[in-house]
PDB file of N, CA and C in Angstrom:
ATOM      1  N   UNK A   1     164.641 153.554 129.837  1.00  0.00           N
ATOM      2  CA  UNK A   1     163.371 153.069 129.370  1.00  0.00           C
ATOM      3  C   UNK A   1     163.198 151.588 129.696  1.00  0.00           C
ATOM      4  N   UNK A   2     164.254 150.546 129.409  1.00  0.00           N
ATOM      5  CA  UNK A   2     163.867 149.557 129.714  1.00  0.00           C
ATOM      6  C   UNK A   2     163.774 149.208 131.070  1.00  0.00           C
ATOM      7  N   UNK A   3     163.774 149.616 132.194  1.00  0.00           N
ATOM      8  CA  UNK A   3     163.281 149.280 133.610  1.00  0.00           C
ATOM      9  C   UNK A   3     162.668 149.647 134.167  1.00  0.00           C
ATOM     10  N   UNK A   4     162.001 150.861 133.404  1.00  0.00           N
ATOM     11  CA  UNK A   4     160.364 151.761 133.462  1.00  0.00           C
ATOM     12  C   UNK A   4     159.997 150.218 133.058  1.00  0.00           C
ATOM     13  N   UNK A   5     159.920 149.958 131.537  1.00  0.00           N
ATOM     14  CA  UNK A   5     159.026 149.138 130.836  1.00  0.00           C
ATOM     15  C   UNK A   5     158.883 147.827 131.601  1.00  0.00           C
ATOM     16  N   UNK A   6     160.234 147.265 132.141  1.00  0.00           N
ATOM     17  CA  UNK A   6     160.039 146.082 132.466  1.00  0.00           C
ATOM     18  C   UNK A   6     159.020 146.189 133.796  1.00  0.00           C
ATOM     19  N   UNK A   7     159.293 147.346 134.430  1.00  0.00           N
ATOM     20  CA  UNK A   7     158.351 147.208 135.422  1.00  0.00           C
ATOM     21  C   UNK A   7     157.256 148.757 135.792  1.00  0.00           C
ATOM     22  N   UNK A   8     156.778 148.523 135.174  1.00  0.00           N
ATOM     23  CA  UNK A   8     155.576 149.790 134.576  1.00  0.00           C
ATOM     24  C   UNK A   8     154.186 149.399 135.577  1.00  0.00           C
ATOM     25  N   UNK A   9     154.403 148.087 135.836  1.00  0.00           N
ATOM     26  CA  UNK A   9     153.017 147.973 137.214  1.00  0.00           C
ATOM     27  C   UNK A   9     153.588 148.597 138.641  1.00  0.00           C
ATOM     28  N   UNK A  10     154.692 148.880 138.830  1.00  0.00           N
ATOM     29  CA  UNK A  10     154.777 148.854 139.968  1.00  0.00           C
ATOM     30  C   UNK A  10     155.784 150.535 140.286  1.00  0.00           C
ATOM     31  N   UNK A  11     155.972 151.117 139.055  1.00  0.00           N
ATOM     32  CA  UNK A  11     156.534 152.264 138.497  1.00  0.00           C
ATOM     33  C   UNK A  11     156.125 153.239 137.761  1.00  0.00           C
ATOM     34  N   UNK A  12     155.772 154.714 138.282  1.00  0.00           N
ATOM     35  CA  UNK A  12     155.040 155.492 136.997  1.00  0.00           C
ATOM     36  C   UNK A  12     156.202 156.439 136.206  1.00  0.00           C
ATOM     37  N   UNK A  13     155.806 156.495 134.857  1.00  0.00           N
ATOM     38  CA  UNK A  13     156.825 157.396 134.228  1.00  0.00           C
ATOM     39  C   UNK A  13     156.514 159.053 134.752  1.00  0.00           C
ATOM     40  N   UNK A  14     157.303 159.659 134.972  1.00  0.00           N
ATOM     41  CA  UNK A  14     157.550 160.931 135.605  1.00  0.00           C
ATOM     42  C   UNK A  14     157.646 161.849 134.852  1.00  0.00           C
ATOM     43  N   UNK A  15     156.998 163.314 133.836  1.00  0.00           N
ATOM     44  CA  UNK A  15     157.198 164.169 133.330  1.00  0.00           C
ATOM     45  C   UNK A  15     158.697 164.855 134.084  1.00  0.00           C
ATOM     46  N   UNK A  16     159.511 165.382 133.189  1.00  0.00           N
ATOM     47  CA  UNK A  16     160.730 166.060 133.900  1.00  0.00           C
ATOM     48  C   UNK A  16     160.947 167.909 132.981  1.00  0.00           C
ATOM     49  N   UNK A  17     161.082 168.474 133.904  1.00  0.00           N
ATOM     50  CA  UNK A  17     160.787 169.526 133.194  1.00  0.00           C
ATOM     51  C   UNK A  17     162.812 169.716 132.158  1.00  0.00           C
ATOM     52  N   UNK A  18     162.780 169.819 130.914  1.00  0.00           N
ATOM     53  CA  UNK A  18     163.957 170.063 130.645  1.00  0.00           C
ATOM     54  C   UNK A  18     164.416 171.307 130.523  1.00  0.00           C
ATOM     55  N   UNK A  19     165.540 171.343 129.523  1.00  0.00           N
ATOM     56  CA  UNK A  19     166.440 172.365 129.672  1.00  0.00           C
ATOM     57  C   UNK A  19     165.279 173.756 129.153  1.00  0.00           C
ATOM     58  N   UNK A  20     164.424 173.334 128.226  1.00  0.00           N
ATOM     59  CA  UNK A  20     163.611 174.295 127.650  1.00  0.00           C
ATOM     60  C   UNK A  20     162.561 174.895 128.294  1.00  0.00           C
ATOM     61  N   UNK A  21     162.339 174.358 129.508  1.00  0.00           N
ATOM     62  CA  UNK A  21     161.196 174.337 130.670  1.00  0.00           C
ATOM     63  C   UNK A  21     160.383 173.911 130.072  1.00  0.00           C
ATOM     64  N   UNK A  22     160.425 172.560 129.776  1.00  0.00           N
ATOM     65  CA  UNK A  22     158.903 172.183 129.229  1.00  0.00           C
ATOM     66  C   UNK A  22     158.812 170.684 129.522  1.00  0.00           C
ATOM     67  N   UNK A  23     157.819 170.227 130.022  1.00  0.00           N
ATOM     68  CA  UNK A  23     157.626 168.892 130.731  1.00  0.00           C
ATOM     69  C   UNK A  23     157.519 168.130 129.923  1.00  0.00           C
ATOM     70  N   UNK A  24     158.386 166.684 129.842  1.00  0.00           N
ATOM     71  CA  UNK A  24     158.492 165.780 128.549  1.00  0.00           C
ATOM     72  C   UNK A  24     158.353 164.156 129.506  1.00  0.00           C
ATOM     73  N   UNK A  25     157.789 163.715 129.130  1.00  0.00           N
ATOM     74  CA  UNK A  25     157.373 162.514 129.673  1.00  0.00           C
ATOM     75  C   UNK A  25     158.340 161.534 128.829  1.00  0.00           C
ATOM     76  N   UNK A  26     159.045 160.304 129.434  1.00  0.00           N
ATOM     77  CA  UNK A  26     159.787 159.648 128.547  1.00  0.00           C
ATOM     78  C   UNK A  26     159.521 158.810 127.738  1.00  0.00           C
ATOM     79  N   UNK A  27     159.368 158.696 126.386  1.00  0.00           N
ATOM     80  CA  UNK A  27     159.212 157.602 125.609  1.00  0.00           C
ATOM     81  C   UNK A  27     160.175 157.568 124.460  1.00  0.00           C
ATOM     82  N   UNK A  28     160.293 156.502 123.757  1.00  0.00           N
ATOM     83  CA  UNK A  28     161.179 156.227 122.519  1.00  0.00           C
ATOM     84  C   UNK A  28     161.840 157.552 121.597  1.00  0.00           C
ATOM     85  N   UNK A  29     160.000 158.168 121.329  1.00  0.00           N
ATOM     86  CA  UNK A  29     161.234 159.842 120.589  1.00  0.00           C
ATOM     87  C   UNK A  29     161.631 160.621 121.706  1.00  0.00           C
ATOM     88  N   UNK A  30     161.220 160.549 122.701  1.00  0.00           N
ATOM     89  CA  UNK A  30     161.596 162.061 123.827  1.00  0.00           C
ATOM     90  C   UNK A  30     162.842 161.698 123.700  1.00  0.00           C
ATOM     91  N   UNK A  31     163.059 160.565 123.936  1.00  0.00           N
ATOM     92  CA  UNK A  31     164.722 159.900 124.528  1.00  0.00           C
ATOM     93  C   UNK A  31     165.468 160.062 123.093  1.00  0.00           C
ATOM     94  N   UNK A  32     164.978 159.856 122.322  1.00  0.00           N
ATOM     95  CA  UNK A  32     165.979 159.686 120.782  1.00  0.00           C
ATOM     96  C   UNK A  32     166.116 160.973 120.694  1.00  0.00           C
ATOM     97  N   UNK A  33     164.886 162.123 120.828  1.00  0.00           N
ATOM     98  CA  UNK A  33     165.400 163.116 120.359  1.00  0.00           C
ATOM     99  C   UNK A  33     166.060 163.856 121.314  1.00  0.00           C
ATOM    100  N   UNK A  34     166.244 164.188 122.342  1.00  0.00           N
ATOM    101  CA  UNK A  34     167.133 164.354 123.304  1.00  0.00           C
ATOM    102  C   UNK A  34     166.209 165.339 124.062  1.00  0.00           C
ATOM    103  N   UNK A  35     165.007 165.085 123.938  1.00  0.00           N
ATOM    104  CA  UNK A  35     164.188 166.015 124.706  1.00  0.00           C
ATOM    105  C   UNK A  35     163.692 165.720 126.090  1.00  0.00           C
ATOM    106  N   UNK A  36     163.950 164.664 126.196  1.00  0.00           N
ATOM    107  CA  UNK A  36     164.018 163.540 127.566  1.00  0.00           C
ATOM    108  C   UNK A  36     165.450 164.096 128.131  1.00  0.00           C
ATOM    109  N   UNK A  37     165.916 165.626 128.332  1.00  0.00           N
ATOM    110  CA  UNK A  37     166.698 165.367 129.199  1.00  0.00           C
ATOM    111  C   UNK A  37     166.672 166.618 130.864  1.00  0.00           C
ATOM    112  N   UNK A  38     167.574 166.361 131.605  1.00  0.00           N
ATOM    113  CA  UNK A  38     169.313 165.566 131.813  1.00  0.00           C
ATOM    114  C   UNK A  38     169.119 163.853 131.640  1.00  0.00           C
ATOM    115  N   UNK A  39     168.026 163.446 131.725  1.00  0.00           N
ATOM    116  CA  UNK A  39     168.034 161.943 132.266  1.00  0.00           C
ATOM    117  C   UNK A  39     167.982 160.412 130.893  1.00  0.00           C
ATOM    118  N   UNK A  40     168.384 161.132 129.838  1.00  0.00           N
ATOM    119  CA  UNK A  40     168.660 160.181 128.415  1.00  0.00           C
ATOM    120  C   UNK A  40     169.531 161.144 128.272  1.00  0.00           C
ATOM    121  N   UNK A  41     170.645 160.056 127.299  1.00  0.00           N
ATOM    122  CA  UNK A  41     172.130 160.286 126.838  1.00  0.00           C
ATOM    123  C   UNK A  41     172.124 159.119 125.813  1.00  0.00           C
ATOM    124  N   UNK A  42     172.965 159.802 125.058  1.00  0.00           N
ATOM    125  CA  UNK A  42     173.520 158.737 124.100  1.00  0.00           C
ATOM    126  C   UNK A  42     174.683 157.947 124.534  1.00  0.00           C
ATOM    127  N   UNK A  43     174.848 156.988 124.136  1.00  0.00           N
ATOM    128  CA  UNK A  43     176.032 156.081 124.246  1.00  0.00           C
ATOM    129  C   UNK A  43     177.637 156.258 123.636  1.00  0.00           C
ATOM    130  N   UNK A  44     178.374 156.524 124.047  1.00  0.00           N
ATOM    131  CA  UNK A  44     179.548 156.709 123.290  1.00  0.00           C
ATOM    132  C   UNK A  44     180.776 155.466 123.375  1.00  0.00           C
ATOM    133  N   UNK A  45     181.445 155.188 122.421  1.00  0.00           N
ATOM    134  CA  UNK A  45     182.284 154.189 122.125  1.00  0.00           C
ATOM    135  C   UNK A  45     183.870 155.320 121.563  1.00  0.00           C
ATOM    136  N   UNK A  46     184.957 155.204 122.207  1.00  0.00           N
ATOM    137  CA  UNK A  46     185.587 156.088 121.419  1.00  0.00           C
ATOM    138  C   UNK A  46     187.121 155.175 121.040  1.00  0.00           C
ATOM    139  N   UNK A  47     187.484 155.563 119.926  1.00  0.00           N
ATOM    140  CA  UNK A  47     188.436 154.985 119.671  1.00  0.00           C
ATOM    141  C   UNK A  47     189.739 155.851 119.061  1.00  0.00           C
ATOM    142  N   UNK A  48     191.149 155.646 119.548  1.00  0.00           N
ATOM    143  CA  UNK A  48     192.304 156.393 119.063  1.00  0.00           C
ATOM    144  C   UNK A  48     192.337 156.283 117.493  1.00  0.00           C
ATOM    145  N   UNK A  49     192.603 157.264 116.681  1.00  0.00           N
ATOM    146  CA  UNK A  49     192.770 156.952 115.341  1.00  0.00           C
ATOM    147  C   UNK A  49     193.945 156.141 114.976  1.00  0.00           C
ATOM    148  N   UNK A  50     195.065 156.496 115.673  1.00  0.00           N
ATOM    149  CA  UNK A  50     195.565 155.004 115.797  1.00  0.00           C
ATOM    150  C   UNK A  50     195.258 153.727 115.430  1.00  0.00           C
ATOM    151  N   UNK A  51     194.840 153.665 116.640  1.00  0.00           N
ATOM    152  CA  UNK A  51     194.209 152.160 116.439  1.00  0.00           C
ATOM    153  C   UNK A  51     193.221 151.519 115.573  1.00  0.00           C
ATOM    154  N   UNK A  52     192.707 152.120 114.800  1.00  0.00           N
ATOM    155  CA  UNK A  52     192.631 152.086 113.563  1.00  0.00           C
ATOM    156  C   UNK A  52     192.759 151.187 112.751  1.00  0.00           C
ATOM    157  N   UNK A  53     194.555 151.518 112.599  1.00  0.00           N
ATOM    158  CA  UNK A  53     195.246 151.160 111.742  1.00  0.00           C
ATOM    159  C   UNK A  53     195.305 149.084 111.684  1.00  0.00           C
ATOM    160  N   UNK A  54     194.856 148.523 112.962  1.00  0.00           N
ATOM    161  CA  UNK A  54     194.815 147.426 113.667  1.00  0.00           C
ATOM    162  C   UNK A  54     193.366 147.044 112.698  1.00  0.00           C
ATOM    163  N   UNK A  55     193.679 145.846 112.015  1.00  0.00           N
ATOM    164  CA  UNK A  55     192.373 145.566 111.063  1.00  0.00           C
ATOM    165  C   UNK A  55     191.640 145.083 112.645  1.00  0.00           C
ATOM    166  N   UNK A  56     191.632 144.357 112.998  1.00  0.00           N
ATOM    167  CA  UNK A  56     190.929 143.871 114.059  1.00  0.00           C
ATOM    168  C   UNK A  56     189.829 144.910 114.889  1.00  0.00           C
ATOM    169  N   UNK A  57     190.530 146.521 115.316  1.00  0.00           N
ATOM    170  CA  UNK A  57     189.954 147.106 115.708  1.00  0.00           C
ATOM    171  C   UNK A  57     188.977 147.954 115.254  1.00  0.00           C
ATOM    172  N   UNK A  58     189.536 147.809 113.511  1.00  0.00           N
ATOM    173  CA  UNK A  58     188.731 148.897 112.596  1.00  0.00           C
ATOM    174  C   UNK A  58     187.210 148.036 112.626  1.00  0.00           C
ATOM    175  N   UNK A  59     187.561 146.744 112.390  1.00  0.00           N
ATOM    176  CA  UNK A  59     186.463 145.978 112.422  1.00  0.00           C
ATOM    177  C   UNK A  59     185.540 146.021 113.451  1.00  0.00           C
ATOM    178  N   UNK A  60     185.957 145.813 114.281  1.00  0.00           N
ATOM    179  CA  UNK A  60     185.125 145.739 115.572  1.00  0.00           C
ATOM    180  C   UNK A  60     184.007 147.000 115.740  1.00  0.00           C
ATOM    181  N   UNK A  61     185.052 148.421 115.684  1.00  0.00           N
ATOM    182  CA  UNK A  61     184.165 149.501 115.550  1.00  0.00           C
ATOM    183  C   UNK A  61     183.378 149.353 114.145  1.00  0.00           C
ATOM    184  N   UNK A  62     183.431 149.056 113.521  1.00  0.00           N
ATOM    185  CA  UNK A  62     182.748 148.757 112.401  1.00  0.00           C
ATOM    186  C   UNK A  62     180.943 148.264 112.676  1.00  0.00           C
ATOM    187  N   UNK A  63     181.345 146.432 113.152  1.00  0.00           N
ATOM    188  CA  UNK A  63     181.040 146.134 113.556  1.00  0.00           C
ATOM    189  C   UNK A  63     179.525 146.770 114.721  1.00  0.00           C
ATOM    190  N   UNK A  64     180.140 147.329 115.505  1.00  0.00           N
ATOM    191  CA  UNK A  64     179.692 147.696 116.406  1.00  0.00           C
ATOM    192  C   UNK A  64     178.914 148.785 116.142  1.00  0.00           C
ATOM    193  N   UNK A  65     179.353 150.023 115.033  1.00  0.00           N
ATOM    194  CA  UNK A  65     177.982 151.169 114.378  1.00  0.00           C
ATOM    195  C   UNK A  65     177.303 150.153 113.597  1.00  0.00           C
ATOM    196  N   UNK A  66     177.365 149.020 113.356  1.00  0.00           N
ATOM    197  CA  UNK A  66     176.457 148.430 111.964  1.00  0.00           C
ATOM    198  C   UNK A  66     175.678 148.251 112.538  1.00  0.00           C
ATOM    199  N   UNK A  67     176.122 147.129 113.962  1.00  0.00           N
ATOM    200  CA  UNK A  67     174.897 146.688 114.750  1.00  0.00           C
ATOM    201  C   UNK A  67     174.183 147.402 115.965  1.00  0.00           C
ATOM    202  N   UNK A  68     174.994 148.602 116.310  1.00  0.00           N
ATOM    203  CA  UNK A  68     174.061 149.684 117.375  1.00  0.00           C
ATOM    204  C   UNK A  68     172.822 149.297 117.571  1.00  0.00           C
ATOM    205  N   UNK A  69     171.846 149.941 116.953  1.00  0.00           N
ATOM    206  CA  UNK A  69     170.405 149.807 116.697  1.00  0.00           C
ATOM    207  C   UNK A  69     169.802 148.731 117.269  1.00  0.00           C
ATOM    208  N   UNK A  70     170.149 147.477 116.327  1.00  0.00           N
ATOM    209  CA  UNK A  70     170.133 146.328 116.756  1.00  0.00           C
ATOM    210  C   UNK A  70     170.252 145.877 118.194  1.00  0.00           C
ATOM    211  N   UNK A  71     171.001 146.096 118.497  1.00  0.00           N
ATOM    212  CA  UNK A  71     172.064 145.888 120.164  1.00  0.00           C
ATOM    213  C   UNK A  71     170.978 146.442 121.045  1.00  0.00           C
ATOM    214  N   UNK A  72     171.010 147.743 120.312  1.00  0.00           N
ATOM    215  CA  UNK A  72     170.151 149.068 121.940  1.00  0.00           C
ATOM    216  C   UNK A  72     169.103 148.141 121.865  1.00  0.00           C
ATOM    217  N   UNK A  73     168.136 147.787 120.909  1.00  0.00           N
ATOM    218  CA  UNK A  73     166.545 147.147 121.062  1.00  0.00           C
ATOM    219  C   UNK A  73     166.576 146.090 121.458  1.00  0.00           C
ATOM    220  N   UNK A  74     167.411 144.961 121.565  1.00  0.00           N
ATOM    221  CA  UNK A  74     167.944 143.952 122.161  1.00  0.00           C
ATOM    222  C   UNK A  74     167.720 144.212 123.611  1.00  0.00           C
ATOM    223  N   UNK A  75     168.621 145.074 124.172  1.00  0.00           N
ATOM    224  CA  UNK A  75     168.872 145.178 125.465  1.00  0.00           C
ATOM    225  C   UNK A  75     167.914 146.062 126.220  1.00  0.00           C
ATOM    226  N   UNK A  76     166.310 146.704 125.431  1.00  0.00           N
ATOM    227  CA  UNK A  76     165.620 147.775 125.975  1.00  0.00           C
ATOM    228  C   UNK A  76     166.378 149.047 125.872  1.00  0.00           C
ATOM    229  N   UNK A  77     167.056 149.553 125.425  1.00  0.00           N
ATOM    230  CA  UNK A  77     167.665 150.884 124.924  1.00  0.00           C
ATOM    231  C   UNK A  77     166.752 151.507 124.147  1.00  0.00           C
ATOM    232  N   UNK A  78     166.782 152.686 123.822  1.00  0.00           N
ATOM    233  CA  UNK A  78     166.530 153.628 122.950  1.00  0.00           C
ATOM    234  C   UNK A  78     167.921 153.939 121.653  1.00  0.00           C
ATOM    235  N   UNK A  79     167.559 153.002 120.560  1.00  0.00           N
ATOM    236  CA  UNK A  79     168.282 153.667 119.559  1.00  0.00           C
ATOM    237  C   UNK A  79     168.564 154.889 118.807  1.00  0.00           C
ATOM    238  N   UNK A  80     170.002 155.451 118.664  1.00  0.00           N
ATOM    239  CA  UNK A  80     169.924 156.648 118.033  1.00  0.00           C
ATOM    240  C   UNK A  80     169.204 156.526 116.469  1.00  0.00           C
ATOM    241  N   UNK A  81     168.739 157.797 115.988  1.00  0.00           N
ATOM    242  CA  UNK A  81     168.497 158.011 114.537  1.00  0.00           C
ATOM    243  C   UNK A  81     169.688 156.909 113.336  1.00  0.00           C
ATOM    244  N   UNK A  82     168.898 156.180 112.293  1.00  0.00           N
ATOM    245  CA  UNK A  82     169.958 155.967 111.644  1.00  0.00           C
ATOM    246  C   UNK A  82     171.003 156.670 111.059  1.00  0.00           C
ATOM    247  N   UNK A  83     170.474 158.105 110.939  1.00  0.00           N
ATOM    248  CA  UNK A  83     171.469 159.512 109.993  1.00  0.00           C
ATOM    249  C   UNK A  83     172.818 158.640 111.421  1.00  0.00           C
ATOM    250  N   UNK A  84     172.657 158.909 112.305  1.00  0.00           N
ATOM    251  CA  UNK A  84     173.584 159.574 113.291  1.00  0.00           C
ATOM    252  C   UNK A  84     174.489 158.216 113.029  1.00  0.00           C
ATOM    253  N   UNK A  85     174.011 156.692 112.893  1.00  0.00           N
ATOM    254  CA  UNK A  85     175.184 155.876 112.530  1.00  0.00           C
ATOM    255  C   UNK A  85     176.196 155.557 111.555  1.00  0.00           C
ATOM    256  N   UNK A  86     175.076 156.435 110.594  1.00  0.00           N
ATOM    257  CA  UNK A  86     175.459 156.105 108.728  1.00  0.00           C
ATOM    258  C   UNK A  86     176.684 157.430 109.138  1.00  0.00           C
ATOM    259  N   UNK A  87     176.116 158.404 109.603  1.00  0.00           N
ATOM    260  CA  UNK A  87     177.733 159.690 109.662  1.00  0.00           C
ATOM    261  C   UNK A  87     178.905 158.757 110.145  1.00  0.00           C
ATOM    262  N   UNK A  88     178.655 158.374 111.467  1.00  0.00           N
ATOM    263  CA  UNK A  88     179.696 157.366 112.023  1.00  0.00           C
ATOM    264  C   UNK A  88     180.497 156.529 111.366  1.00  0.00           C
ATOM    265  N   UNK A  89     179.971 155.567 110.661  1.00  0.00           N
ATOM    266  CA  UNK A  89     180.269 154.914 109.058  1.00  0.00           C
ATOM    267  C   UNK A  89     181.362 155.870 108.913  1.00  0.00           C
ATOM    268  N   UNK A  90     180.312 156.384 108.130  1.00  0.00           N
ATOM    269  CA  UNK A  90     181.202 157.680 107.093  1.00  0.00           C
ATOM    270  C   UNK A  90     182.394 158.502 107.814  1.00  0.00           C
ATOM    271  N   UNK A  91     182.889 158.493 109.022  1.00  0.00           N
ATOM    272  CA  UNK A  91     183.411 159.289 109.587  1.00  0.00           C
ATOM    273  C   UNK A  91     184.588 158.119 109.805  1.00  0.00           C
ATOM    274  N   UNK A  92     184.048 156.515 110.160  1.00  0.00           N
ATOM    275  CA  UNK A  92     185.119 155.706 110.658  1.00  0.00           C
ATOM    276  C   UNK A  92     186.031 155.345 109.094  1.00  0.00           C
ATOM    277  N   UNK A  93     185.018 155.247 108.027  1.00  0.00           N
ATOM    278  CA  UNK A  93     185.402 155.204 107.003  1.00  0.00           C
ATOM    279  C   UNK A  93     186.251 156.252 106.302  1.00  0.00           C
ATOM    280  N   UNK A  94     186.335 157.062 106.579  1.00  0.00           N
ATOM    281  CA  UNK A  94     186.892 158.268 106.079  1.00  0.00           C
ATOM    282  C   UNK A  94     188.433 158.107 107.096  1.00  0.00           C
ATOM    283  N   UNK A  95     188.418 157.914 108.155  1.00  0.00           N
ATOM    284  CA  UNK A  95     189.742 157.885 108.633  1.00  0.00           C
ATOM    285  C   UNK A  95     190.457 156.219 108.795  1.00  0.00           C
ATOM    286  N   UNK A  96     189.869 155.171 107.711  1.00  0.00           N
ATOM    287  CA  UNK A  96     190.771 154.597 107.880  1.00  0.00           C
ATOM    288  C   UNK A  96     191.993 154.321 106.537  1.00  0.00           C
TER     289      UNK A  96
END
């Protein structure tokens, strides 16, 4: 999205037919909801449970689901749903 947007005079957005056969033009929900695809994906960050155990690293991933959102709109991204970071939370939280 952000290099459609940045350059939208000189670029048209393209309907793509997806997995459902149905033509989805890209914008903020197509892409969030994953109906914008093959061509939107989510971002993945993965970390050993291990490492973990490393305050430094727990933090960082921490860190890093708090400010997602933040980050993607920063950089022209499409942010995921908040449910999907707060699980993350809850999931990094749960295994440390």
């Amino acid at each position: 999205m952000k290099y459609f947007l940045e350059n939208s005079d000189i670029v048209k957005a393209v309907p793509i037919v997806n997995g459902e056969g149905v033509a989805v033009t890209p914008n903020d929900v197509t892409v969030q909801d994953g109906s914008y695809e093959p061509l939107s994906r989510p971002l993945f960050i993965y970390v050993k449970n291990e490492a973990l155990e490393n305050e430094s690293v727990y933090e960082f991933t921490k860190y890093t689901l708090e400010m997602a959102a933040e980050m993607a709109a920063e950089v022209g991204y499409v942010a995921l749903p908040a449910e999907s970071y707060e699980a993350a939370l809850t999931t990094l939280e749960g295994l440390k």
